[in-house]
Protein backbone atom coordinates (compact mmCIF):
# COMPACT_ATOMS: atom_id res chain seq x y z
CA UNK A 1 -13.22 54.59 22.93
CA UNK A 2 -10.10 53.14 24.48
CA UNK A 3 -12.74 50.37 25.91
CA UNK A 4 -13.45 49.68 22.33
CA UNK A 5 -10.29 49.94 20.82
CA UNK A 6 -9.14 47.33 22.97
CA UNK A 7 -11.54 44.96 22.63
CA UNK A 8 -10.99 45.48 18.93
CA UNK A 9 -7.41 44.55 19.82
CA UNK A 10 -8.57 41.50 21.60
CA UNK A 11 -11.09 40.41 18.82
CA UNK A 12 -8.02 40.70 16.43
CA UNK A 13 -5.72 38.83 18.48
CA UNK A 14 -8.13 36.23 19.33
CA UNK A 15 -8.69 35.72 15.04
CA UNK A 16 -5.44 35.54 14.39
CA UNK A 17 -4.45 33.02 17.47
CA UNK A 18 -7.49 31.05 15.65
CA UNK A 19 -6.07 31.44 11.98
CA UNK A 20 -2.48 30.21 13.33
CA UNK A 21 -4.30 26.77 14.58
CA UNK A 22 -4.52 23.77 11.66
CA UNK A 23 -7.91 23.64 11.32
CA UNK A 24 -7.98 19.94 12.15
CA UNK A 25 -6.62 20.63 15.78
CA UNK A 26 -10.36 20.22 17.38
CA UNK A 27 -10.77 16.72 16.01
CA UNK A 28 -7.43 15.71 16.33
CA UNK A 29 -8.46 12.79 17.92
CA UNK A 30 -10.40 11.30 14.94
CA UNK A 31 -9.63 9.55 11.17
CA UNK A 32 -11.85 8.77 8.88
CA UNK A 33 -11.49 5.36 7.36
CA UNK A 34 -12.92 4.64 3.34
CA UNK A 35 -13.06 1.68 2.09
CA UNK A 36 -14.70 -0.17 -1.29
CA UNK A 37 -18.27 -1.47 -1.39
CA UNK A 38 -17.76 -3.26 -3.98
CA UNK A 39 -16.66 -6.68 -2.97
CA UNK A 40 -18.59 -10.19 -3.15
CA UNK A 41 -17.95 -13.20 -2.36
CA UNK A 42 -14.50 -12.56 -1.17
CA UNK A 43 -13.62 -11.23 -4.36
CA UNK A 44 -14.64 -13.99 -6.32
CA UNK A 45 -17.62 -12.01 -7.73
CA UNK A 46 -16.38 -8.41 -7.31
CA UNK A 47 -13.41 -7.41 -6.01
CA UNK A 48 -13.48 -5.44 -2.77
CA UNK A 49 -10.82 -3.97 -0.61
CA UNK A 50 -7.61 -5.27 1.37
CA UNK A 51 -7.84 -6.45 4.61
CA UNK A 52 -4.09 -6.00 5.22
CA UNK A 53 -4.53 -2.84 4.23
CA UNK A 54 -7.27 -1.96 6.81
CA UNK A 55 -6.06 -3.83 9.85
CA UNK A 56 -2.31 -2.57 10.13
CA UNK A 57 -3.57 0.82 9.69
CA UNK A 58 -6.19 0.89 12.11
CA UNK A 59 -4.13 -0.65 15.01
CA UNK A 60 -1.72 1.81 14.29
CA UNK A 61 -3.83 4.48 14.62
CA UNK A 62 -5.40 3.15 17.96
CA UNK A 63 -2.01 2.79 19.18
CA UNK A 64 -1.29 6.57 18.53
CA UNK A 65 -4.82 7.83 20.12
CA UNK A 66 -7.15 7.90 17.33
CA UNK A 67 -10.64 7.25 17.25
CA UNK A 68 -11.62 5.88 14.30
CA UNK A 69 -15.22 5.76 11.78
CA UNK A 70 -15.94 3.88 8.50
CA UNK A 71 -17.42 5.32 5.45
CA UNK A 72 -17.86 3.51 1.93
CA UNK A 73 -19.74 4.80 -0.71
CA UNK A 74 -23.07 3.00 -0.56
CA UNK A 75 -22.57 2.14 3.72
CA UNK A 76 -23.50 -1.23 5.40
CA UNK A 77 -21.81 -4.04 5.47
CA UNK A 78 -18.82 -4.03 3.40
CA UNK A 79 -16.46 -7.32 1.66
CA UNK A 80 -12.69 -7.91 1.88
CA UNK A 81 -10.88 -9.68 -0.99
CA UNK A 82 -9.64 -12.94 0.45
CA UNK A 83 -7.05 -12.51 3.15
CA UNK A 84 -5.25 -14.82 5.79
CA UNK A 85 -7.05 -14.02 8.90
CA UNK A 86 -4.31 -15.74 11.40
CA UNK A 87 -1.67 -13.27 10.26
CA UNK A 88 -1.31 -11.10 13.77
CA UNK A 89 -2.76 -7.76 12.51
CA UNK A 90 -5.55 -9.16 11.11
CA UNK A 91 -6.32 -11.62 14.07
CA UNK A 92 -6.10 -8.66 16.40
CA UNK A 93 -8.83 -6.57 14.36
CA UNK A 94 -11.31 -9.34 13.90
CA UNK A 95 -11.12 -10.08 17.68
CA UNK A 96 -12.26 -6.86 18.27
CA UNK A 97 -16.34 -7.00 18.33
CA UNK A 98 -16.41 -2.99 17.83
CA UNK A 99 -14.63 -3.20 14.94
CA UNK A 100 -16.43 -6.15 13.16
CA UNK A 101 -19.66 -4.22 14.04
CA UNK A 102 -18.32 -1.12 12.46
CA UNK A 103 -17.49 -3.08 8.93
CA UNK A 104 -20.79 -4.94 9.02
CA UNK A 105 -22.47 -1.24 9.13
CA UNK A 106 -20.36 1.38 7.19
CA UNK A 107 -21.25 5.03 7.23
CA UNK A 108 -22.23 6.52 4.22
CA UNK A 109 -19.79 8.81 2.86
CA UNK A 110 -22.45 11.26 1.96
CA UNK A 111 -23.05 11.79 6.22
CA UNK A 112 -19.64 12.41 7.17
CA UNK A 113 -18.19 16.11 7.35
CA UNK A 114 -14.17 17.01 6.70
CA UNK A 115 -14.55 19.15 9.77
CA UNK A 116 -15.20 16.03 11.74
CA UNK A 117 -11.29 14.29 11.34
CA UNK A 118 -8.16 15.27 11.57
CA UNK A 119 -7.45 12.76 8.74
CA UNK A 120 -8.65 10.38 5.91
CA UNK A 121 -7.50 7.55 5.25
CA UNK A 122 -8.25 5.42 1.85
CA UNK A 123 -7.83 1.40 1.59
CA UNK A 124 -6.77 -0.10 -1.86
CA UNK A 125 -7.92 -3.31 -3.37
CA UNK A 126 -9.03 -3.41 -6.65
CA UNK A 127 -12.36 -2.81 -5.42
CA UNK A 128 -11.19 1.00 -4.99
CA UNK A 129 -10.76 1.38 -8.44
CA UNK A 130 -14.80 1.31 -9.72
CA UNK A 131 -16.39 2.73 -6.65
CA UNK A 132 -14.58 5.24 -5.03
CA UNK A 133 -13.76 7.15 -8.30
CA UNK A 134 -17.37 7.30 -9.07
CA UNK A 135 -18.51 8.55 -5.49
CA UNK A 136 -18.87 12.02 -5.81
CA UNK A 137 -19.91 12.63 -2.05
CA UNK A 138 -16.37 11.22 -1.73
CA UNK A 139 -14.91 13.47 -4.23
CA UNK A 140 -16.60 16.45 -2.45
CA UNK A 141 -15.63 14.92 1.18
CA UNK A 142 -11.69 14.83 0.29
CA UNK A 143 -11.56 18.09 -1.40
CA UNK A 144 -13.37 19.90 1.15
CA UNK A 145 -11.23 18.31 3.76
CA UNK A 146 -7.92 19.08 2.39
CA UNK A 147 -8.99 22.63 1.94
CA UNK A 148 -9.26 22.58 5.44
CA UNK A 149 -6.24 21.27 6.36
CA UNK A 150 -7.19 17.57 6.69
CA UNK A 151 -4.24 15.08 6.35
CA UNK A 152 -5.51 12.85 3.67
CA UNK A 153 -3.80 9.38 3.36
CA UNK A 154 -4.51 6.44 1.06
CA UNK A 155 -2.41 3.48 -0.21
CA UNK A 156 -1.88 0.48 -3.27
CA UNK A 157 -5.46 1.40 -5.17
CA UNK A 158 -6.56 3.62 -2.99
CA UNK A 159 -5.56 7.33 -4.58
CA UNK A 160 -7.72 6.26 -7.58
CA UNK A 161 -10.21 8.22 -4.90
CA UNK A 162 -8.10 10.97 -5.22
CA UNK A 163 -7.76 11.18 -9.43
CA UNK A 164 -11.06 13.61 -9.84
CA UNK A 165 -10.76 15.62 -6.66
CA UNK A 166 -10.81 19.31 -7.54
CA UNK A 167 -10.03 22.46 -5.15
CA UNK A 168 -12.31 25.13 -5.14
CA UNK A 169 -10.75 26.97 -7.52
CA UNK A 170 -10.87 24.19 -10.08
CA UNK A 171 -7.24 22.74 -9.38
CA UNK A 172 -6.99 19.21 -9.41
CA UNK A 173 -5.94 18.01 -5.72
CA UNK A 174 -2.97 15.50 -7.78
CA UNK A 175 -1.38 18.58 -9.67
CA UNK A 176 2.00 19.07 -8.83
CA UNK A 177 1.94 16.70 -6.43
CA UNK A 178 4.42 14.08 -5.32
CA UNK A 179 2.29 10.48 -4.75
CA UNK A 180 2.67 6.74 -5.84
CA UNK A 181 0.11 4.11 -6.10
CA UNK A 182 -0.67 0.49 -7.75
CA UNK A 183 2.15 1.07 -10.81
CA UNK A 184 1.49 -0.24 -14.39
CA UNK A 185 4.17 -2.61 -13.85
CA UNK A 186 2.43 -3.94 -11.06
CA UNK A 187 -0.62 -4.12 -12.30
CA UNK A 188 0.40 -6.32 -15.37
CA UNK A 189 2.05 -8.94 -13.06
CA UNK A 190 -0.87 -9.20 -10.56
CA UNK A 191 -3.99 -7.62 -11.75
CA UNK A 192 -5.08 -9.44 -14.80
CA UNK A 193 -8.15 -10.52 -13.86
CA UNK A 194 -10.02 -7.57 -12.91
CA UNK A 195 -7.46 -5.11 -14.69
CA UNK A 196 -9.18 -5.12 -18.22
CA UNK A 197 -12.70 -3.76 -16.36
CA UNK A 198 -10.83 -0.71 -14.79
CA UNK A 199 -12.28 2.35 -16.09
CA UNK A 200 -8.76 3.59 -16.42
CA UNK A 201 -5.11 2.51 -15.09
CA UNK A 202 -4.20 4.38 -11.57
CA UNK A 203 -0.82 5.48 -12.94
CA UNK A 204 -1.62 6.70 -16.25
CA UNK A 205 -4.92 8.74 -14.57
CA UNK A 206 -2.85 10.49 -11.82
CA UNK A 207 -0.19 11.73 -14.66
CA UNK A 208 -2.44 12.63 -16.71
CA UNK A 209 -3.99 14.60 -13.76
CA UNK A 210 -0.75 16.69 -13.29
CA UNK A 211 0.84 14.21 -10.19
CA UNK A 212 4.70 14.00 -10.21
CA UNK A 213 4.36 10.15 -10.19
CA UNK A 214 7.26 8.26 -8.28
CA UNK A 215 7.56 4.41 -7.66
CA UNK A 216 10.20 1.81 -6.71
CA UNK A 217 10.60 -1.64 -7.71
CA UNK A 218 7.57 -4.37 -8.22
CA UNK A 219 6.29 -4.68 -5.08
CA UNK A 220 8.55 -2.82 -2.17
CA UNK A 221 7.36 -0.72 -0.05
CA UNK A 222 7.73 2.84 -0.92
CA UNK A 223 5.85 6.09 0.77
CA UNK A 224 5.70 9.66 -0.69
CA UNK A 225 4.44 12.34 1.43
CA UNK A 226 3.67 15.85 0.03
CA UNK A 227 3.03 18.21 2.46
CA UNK A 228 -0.57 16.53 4.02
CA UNK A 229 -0.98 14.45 1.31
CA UNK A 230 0.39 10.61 2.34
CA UNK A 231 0.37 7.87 -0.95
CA UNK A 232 1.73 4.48 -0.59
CA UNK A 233 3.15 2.37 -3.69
CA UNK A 234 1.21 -1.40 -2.60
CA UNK A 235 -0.05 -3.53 0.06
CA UNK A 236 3.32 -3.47 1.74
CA UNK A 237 3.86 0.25 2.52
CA UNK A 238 0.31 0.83 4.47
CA UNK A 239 2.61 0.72 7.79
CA UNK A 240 4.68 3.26 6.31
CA UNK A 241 1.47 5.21 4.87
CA UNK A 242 -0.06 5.01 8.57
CA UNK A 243 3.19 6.16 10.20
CA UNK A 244 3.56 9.10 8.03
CA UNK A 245 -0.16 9.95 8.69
CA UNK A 246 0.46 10.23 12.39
CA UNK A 247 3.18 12.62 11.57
CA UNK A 248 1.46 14.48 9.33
CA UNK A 249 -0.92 15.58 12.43
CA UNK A 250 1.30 16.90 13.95
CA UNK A 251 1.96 13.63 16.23
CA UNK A 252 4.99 11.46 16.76
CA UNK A 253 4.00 7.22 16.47
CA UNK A 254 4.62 5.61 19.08
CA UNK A 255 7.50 3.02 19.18
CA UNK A 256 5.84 -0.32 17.89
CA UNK A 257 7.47 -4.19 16.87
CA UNK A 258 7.33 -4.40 13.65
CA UNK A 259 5.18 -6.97 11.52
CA UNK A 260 7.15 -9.87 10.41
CA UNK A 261 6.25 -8.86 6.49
CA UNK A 262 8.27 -5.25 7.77
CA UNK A 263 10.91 -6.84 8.44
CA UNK A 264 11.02 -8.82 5.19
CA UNK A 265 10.76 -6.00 3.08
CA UNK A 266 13.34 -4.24 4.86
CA UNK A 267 15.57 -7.40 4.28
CA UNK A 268 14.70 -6.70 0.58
CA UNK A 269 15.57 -3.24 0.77
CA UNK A 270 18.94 -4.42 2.31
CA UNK A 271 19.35 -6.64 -0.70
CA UNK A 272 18.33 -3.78 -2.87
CA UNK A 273 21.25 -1.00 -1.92
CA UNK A 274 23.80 -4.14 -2.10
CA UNK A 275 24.22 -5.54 1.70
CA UNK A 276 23.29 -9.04 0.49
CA UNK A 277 25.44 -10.04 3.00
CA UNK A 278 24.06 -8.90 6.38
CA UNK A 279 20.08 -9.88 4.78
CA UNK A 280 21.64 -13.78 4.76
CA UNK A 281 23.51 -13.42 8.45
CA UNK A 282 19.65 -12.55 9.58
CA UNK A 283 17.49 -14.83 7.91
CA UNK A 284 20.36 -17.17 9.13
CA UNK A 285 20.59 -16.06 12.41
CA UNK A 286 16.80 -15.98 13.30
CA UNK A 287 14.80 -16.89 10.35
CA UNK A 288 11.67 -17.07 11.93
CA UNK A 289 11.22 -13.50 12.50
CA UNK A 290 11.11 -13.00 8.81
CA UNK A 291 8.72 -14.49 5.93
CA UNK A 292 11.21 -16.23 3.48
CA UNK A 293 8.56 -16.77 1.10
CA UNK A 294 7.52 -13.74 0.39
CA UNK A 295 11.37 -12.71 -0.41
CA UNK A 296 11.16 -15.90 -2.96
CA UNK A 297 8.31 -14.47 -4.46
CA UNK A 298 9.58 -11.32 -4.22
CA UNK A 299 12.41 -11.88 -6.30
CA UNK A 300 10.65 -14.53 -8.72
CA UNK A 301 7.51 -12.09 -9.86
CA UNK A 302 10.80 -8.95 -9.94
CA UNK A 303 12.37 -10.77 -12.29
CA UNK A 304 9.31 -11.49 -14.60
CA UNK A 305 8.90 -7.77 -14.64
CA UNK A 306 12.72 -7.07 -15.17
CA UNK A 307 14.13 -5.24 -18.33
CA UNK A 308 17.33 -4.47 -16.85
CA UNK A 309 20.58 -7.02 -16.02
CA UNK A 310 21.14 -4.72 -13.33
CA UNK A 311 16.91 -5.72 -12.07
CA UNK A 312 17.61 -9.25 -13.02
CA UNK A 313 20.37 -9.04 -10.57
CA UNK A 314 18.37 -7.96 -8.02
CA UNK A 315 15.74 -10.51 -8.31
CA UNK A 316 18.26 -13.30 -8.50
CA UNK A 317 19.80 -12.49 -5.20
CA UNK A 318 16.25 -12.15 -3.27
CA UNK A 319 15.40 -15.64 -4.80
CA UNK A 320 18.72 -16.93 -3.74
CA UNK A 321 18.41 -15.87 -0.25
CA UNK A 322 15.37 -17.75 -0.01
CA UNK A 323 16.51 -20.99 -1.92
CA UNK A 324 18.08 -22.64 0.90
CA UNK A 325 15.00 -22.25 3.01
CA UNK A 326 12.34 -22.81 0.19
CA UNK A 327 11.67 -26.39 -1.75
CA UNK A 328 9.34 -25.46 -4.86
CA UNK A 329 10.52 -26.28 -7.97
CA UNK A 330 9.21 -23.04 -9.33
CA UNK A 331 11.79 -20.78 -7.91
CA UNK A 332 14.78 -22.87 -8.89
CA UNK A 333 13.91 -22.55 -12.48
CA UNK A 334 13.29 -18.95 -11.70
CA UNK A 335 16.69 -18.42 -10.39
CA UNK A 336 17.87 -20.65 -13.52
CA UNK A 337 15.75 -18.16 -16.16
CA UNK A 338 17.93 -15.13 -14.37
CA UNK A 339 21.33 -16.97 -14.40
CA UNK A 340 20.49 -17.68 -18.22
CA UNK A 341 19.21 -13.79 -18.85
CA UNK A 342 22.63 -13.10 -17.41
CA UNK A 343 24.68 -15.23 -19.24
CA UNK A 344 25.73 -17.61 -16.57
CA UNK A 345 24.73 -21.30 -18.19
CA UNK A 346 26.39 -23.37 -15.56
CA UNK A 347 24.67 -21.81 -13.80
CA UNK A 348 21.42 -22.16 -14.63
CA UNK A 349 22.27 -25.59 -15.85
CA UNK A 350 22.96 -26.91 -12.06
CA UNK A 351 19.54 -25.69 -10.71
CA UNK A 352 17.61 -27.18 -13.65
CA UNK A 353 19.28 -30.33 -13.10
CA UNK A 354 17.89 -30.10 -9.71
CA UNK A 355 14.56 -29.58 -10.32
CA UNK A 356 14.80 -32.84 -12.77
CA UNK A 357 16.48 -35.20 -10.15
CA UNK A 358 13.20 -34.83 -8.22
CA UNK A 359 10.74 -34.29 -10.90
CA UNK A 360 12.30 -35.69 -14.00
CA UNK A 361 8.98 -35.16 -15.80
CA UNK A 362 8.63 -31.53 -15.16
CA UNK A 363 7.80 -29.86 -18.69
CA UNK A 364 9.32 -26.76 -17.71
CA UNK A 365 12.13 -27.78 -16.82
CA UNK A 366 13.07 -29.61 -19.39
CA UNK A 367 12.16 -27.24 -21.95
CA UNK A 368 14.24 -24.66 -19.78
CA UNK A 369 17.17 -26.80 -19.66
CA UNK A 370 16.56 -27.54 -23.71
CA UNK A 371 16.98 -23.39 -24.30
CA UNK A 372 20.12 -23.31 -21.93
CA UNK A 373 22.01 -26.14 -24.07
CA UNK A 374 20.27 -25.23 -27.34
């Protein structure tokens, strides 16, 4: 009996020392990628997913230890949306021949198992939005795997895989959870073309779901992480997304350089909490390691989407920082548009009058510069 009784005692202890480990521990090693199948022709025909999205990701999980697989919904070969293939992530990914052979021949998400990763990870692109909703081997894979204690992880489009996952008691995964995705404001600035075909609008699905929806300004990078489930806002916070992944493991990344679009949006954050000052010493200092269009752009599509002075603000002083460094007439009468929101003619007055010096004929200007007098 008192052989018994301790082996009992053993069994127990053994159970529990099992219960106590995340179930993920013995393929801690391993993340699942998904990305669309939808794409053609670049996007042209169908959109598909984002290669940015995919390549910053995946070297970041190398760099931290992780094997990695590829599932889409149908398998096989798989599209991106057009992308520039000399930015240094995406260079680095396409030179490696194991990856390329792993996009040209997907897994089907139908022959993966939860058990298998210690987390999924799910690529935007508008492409996201019409397959992966509709995959119900997905919606099946990421339910069983967060009951298990799977990380799960996805970024810009990417939760709409995430809107019809139910727990096994009927829950949906979203409710009363913290996340951000692709926002409605975002969407009306850049997704008009494929927008009106979207079986529904990733923000409006996810609250309607139950999710405690949070999002910052158009376009900068913002993560929200709710226990082991990781959302990023847009193209820009899939470092951040893939970061907070790692540590969501249980792992700690490993010190990297960060990409030179990083370090642009963190200039924008700067600009964002007020130092305007030290984001111009930088850019000033070594402008190369940052990408001065993007905070032109930045600020010009921010103040499109602007209802606020306080936003118009905002985007005024991004698009000024990159003014002395940028020539397109565009973003001078962009800056001018803000400075005449704001009530500052002179202003706006001295950029237009800019714009005509060079291009006297310019339409917009001159009907810009007709408003501000008028």
């Amino acid at each position: 009996m008192r052989f018994m009784s301790r082996t009992f005692h053993l069994a127990c202890a053994l159970l529990l020392a099992t219960a106590a480990t995340p179930l993920h521990a013995a393929k801690a090693d391993r993340i699942l990628i998904v990305v669309s199948g939808e794409g053609r022709d670049q996007g042209k025909t169908r959109p598909g997913y984002e290669f940015d999205e995919l390549s910053q990701a995946w070297l970041i999980f190398q760099a931290n230890g992780f094997a990695i697989d590829v599932a889409s919904p149908q398998g096989g070969a798989v599209e991106a949306d057009r992308y520039n293939p000399q930015q240094p992530f995406n260079a680095a990914l396409l030179a490696d021949t194991e990856t390329t052979r792993m996009l040209a021949a997907t897994r089907r998400t139908d022959q993966v198992k939860a058990e298998d990763y210690a987390a999924i990870y799910v690529v935007g692109g508008k492409g996201a939005m019409f397959d992966l909703p509709r995959d119900t081997a997905l919606t099946t894979l990421l339910g069983d795997a967060y009951e298990r204690g799977v990380v799960i992880g996805a970024v810009c489009h990417g939760p709409a895989a995430l809107a019809d996952v139910r727990l096994r008691d009927g829950t949906p995964l979203v409710q009363g959870k913290a996340l951000t995705g692709f926002t409605n404001e975002e969407e009306a600035i850049f997704g008009k073309r494929w927008a009106k075909e979207f079986p529904w609008l990733l923000e409006d699905r996810l609250r309607a779901r139950g999710a405690h929806w949070q999002e910052a300004p158009l376009m900068m990078a913002k993560v929200v992480v709710d226990g082991r489930l990781v959302t990023g806002q847009n193209p820009y916070s899939t470092p951040g997304v893939a970061d907070a992944i790692i540590r969501a493991t249980g792992r700690t990344p490993v010190s990297r350089t960060p990409w030179r679009d990083e370090l642009t949006m963190g200039l924008a954050a700067q600009v964002r909490a007020g130092d305007v000052g030290a984001a111009a010493t930088a850019l000033a200092t070594d402008g190369r390691r940052y990408h001065v269009d993007l905070l032109g752009m930045l600020g010009y599509y921010q103040a499109q989407a602007a209802t606020r002075d306080e936003d118009v603000r905002h985007a005024l002083q991004l698009m000024q920082l990159a003014l002395p460094y940028m020539q397109q007439p565009e973003l001078k009468l962009g800056a001018a548009e803000a400075h005449l929101r704001l009530g500052e003619r002179e202003q706006a007055r001295s950029l237009v009058r800019q714009v005509l010096a060079g291009k006297p004929d310019m339409a917009e200007a001159k009907a810009l510069l007709q408003r501000i007098d008028g």
